[in-house]
Protein backbone atom coordinates (compact mmCIF):
# COMPACT_ATOMS: atom_id res chain seq x y z
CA UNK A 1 95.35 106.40 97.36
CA UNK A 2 98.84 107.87 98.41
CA UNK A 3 98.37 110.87 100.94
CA UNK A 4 101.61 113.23 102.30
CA UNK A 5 101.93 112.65 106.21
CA UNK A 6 100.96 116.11 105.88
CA UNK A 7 97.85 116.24 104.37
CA UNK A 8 96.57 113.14 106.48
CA UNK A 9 95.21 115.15 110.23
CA UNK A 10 92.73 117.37 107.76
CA UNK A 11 91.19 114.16 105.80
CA UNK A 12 87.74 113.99 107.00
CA UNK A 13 86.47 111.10 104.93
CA UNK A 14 87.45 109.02 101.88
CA UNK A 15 85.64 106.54 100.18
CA UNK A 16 85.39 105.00 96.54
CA UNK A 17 81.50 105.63 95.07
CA UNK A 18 82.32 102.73 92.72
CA UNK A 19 84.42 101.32 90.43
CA UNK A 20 85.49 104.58 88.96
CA UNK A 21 85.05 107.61 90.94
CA UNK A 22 86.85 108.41 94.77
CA UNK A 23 85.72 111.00 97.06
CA UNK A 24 88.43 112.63 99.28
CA UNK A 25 86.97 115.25 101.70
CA UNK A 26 89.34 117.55 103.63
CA UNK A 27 88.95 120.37 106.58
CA UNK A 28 89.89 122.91 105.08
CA UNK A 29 89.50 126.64 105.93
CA UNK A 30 87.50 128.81 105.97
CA UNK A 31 84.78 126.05 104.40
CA UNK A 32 85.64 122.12 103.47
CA UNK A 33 86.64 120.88 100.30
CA UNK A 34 85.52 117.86 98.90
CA UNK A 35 87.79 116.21 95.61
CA UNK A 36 87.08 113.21 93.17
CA UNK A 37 89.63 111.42 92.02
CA UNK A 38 87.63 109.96 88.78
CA UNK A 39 89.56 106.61 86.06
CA UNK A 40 87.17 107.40 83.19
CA UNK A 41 88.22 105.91 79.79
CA UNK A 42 89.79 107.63 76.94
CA UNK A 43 90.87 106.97 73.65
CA UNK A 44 90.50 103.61 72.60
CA UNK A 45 87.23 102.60 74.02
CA UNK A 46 83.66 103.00 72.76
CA UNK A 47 82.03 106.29 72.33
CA UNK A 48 78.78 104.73 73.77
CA UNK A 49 80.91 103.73 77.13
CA UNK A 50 82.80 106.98 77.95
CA UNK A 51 79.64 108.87 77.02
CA UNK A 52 78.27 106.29 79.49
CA UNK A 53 80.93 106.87 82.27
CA UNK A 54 81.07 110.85 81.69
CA UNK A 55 77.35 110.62 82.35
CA UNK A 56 77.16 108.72 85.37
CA UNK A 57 79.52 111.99 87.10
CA UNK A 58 77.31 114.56 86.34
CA UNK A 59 74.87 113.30 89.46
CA UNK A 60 77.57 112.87 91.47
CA UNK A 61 79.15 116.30 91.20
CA UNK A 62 75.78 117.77 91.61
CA UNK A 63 76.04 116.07 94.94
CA UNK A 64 78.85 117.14 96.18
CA UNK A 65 78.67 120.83 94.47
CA UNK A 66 78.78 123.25 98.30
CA UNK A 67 77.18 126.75 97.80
């Protein structure tokens, strides 16, 4: 991942979940803001495997959903 030299003082955590997905938290005000940065397969590959991939998110944003 490629940050600004701006952005870099207010990153509170990254990580990659897996092979796939990236999580990118960041102090931001008033509350802080968490972003996934997700390579999911398109066009060209198996209905079965995006539906597959696609799937696998929907945990994962419910994780990381703030109230």
């Amino acid at each position: 991942m490629v940050l600004s030299p701006a952005i870099r003082p207010i990153v509170t955590d990254s990580r990659p979940i897996n092979s796939r997905p990236l999580s990118l938290a960041v102090n931001t005000s008033p509350r802080p803001a968490t972003f996934l940065a997700v390579y999911a397969p398109r066009n060209g590959h198996p209905e079965k495997y995006r539906g597959e991939v696609w799937g696998s998110l929907s945990p994962l944003l419910a994780q990381r959903t703030h109230h």
